[in-house]
PDB file of N, CA and C in Angstrom:
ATOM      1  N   UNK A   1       0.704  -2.202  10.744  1.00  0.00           N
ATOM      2  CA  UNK A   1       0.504  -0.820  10.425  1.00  0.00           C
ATOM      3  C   UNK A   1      -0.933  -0.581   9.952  1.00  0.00           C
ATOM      4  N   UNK A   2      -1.517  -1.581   8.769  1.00  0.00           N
ATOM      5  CA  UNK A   2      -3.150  -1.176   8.686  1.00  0.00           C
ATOM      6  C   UNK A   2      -3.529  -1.335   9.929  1.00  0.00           C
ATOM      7  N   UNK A   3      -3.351  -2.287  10.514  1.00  0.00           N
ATOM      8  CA  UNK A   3      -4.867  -2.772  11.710  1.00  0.00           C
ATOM      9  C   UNK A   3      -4.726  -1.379  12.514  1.00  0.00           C
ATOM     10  N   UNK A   4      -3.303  -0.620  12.829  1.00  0.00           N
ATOM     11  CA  UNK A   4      -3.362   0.519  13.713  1.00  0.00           C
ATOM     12  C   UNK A   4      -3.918   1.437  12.785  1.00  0.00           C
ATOM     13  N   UNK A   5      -3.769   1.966  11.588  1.00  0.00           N
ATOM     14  CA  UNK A   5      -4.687   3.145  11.042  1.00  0.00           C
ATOM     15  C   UNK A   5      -6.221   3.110  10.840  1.00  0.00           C
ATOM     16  N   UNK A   6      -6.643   1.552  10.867  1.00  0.00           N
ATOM     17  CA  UNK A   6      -7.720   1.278  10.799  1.00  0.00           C
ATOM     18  C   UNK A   6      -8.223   1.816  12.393  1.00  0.00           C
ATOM     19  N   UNK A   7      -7.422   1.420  13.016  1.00  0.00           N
ATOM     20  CA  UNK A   7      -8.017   1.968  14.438  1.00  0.00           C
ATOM     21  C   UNK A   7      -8.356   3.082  15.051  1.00  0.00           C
ATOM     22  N   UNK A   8      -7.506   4.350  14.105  1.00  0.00           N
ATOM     23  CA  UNK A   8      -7.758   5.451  14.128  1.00  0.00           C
ATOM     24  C   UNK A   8      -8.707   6.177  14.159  1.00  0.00           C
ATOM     25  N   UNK A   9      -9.436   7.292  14.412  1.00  0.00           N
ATOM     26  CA  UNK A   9     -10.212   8.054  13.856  1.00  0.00           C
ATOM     27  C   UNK A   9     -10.277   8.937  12.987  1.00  0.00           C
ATOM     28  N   UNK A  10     -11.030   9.623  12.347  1.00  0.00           N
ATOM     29  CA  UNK A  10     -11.002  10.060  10.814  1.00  0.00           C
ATOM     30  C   UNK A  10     -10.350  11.770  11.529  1.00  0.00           C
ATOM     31  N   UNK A  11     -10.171  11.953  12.629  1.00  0.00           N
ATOM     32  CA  UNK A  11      -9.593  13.200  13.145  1.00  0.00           C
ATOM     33  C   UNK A  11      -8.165  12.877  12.752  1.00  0.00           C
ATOM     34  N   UNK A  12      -7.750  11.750  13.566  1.00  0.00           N
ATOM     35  CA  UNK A  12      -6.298  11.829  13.625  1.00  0.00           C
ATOM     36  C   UNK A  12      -5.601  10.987  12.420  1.00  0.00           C
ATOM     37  N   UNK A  13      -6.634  10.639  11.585  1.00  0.00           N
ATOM     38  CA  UNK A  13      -6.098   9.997   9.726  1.00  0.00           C
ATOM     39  C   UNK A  13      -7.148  10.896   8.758  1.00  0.00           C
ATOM     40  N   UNK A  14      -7.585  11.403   8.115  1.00  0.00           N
ATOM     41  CA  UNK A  14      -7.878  11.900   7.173  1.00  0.00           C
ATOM     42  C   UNK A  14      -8.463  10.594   5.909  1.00  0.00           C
ATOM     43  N   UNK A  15      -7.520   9.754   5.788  1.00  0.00           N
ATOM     44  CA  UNK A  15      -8.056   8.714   4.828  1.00  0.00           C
ATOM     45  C   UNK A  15      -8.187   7.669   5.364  1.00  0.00           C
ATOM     46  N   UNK A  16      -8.080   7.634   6.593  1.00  0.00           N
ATOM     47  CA  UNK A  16      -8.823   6.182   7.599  1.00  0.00           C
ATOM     48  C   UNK A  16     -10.332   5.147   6.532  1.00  0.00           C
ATOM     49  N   UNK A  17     -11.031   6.222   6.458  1.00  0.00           N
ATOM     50  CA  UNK A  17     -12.275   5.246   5.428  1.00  0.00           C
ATOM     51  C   UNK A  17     -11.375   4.549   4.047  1.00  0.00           C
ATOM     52  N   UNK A  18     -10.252   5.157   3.595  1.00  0.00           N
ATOM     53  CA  UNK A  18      -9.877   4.504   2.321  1.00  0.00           C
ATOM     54  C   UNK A  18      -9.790   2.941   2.680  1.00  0.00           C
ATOM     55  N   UNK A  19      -8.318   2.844   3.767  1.00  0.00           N
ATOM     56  CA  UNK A  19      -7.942   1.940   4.520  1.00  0.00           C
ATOM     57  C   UNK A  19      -8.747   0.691   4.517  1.00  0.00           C
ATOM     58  N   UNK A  20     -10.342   1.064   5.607  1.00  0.00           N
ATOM     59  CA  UNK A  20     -10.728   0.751   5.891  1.00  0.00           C
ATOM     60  C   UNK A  20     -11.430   0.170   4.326  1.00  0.00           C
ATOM     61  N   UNK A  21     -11.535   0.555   3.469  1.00  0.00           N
ATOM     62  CA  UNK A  21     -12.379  -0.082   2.289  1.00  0.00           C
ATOM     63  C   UNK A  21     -11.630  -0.877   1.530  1.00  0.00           C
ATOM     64  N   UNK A  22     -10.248  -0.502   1.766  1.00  0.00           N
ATOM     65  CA  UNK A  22      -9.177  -1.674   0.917  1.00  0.00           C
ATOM     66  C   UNK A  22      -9.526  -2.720   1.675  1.00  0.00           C
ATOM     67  N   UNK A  23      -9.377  -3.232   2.990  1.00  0.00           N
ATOM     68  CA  UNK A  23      -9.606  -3.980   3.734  1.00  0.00           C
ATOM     69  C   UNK A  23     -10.889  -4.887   3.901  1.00  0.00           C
ATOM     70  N   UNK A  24     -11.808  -3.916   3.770  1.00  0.00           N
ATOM     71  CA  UNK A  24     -13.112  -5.057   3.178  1.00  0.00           C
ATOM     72  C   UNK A  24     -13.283  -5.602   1.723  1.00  0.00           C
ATOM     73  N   UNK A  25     -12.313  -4.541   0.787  1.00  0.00           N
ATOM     74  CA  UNK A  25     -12.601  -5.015  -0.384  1.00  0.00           C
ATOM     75  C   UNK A  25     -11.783  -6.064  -0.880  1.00  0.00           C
ATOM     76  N   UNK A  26     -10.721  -6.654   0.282  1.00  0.00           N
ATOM     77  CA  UNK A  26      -9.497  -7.913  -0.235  1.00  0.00           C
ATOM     78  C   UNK A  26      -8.407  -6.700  -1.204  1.00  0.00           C
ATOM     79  N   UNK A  27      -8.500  -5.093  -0.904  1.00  0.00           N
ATOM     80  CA  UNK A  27      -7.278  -4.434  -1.607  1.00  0.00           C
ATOM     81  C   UNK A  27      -6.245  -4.555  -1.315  1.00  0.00           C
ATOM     82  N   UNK A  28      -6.088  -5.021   0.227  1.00  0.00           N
ATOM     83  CA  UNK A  28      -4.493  -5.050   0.787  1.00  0.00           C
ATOM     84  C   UNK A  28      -3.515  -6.003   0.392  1.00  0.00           C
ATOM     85  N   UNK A  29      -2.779  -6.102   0.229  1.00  0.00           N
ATOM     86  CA  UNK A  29      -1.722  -6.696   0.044  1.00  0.00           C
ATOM     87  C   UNK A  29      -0.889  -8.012   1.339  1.00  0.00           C
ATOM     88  N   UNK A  30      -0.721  -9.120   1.027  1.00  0.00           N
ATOM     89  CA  UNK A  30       0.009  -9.967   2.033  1.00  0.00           C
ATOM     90  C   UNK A  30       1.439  -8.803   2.129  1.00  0.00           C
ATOM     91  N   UNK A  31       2.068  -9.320   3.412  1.00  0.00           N
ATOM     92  CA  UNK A  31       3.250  -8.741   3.287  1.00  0.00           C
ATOM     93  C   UNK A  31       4.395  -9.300   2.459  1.00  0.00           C
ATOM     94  N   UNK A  32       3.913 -10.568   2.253  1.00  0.00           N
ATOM     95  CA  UNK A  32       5.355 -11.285   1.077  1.00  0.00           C
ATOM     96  C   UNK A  32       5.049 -10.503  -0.279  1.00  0.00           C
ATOM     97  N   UNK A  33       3.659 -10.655  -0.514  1.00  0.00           N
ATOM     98  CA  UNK A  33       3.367  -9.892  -2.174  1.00  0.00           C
ATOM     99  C   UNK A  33       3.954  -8.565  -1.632  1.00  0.00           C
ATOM    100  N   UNK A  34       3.775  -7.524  -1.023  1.00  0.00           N
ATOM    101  CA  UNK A  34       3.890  -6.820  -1.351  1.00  0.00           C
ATOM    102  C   UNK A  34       5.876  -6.471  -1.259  1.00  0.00           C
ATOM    103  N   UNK A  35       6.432  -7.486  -0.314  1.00  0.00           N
ATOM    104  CA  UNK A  35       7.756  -7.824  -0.608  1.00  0.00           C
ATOM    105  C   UNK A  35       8.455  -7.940  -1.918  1.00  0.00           C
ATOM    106  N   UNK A  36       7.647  -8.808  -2.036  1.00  0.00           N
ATOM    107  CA  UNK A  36       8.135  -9.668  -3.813  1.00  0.00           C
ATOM    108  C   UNK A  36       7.792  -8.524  -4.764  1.00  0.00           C
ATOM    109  N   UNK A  37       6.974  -7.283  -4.753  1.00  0.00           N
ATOM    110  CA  UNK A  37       6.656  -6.536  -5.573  1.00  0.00           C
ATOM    111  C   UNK A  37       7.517  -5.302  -5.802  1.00  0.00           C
ATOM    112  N   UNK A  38       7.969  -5.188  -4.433  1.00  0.00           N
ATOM    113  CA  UNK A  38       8.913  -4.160  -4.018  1.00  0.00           C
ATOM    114  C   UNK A  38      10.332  -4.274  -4.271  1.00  0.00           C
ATOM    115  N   UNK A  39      10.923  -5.792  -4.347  1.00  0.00           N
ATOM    116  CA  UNK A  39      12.161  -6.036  -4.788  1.00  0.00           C
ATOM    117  C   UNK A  39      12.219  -6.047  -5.938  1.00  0.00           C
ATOM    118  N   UNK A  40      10.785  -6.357  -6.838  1.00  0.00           N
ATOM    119  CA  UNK A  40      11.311  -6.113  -8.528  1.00  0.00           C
ATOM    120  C   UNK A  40      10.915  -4.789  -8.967  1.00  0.00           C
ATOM    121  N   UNK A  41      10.424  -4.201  -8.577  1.00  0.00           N
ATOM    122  CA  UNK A  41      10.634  -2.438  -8.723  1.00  0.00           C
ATOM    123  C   UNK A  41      11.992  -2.136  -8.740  1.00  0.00           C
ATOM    124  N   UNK A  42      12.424  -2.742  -7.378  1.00  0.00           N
ATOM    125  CA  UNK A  42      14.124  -1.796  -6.875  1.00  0.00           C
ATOM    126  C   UNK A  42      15.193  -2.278  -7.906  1.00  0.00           C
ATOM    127  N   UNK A  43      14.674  -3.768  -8.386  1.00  0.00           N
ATOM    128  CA  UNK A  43      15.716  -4.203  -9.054  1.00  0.00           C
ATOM    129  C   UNK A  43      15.359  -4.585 -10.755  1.00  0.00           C
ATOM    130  N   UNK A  44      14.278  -3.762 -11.039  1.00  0.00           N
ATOM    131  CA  UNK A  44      13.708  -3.574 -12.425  1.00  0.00           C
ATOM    132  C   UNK A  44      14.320  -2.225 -13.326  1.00  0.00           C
ATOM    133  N   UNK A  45      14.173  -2.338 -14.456  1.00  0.00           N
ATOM    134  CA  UNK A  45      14.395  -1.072 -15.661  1.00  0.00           C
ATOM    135  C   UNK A  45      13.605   0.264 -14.874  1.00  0.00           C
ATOM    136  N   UNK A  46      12.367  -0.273 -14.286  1.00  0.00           N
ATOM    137  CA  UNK A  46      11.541   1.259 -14.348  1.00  0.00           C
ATOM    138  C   UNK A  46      11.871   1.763 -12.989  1.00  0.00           C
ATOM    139  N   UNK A  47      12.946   1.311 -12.170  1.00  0.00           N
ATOM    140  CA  UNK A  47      13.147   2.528 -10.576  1.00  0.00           C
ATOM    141  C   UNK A  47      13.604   3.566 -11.227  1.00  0.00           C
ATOM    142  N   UNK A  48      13.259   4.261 -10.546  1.00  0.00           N
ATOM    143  CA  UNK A  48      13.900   5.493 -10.690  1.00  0.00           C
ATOM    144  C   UNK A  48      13.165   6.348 -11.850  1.00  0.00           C
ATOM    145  N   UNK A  49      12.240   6.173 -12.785  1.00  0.00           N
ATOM    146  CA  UNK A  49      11.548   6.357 -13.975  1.00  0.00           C
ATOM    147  C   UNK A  49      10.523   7.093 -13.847  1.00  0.00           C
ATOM    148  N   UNK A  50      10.058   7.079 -12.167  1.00  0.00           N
ATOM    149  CA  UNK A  50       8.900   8.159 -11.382  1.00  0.00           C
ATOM    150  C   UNK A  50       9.115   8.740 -10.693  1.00  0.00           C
ATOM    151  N   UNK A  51       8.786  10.246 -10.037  1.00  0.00           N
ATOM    152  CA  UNK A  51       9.153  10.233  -8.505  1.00  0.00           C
ATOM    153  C   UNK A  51       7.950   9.358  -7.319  1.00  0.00           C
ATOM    154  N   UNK A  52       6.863   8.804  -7.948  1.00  0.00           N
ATOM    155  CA  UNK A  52       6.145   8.197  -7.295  1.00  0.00           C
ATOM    156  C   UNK A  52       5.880   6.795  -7.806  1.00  0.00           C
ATOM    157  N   UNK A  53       5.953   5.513  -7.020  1.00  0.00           N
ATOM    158  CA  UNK A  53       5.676   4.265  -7.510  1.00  0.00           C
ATOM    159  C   UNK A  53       4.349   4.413  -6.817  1.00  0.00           C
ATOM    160  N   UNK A  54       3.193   3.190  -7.476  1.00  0.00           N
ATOM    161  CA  UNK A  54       2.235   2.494  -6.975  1.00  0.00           C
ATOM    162  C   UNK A  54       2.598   0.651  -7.298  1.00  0.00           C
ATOM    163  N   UNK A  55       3.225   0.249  -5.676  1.00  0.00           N
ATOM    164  CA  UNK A  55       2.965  -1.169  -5.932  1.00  0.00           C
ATOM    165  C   UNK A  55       2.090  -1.951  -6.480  1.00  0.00           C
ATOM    166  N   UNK A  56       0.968  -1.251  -6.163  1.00  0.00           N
ATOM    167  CA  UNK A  56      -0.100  -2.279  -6.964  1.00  0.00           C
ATOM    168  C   UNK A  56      -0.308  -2.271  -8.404  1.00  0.00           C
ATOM    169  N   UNK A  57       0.605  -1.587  -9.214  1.00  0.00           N
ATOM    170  CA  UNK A  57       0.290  -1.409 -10.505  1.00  0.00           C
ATOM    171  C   UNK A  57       1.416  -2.342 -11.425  1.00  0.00           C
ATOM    172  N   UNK A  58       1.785  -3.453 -10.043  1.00  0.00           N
ATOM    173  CA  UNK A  58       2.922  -4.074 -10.740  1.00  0.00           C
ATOM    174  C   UNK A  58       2.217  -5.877 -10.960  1.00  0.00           C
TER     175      UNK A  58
END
């Protein structure tokens, strides 16, 4: 899913440059971390505690 928004143009994504700067900056996430991050949200005290999570703040 990044490598395709990265591929995009800033017409048809709007935040294509963000993307693209997580990606040089090492912001992205493996897909297991961000697995492993996502199952202890769902199965932690604080689901449900936001209407918005940020994985990375875990």
């Amino acid at each position: 899913m990044q490598a395709a928004i990265r591929a995009t143009t800033e017409a048809q994504f709007t935040m294509r440059e963000r993307f693209v700067g997580l990606k040089q900056s090492g912001g992205l996430s493996s897909p297991e971390d961000c697995a492993r991050r996502l199952v202890e949200h769902l199965t932690g005290p604080a689901f449900g505690a936001a209407p918005v999570t940020d994985l990375r703040d875990f």
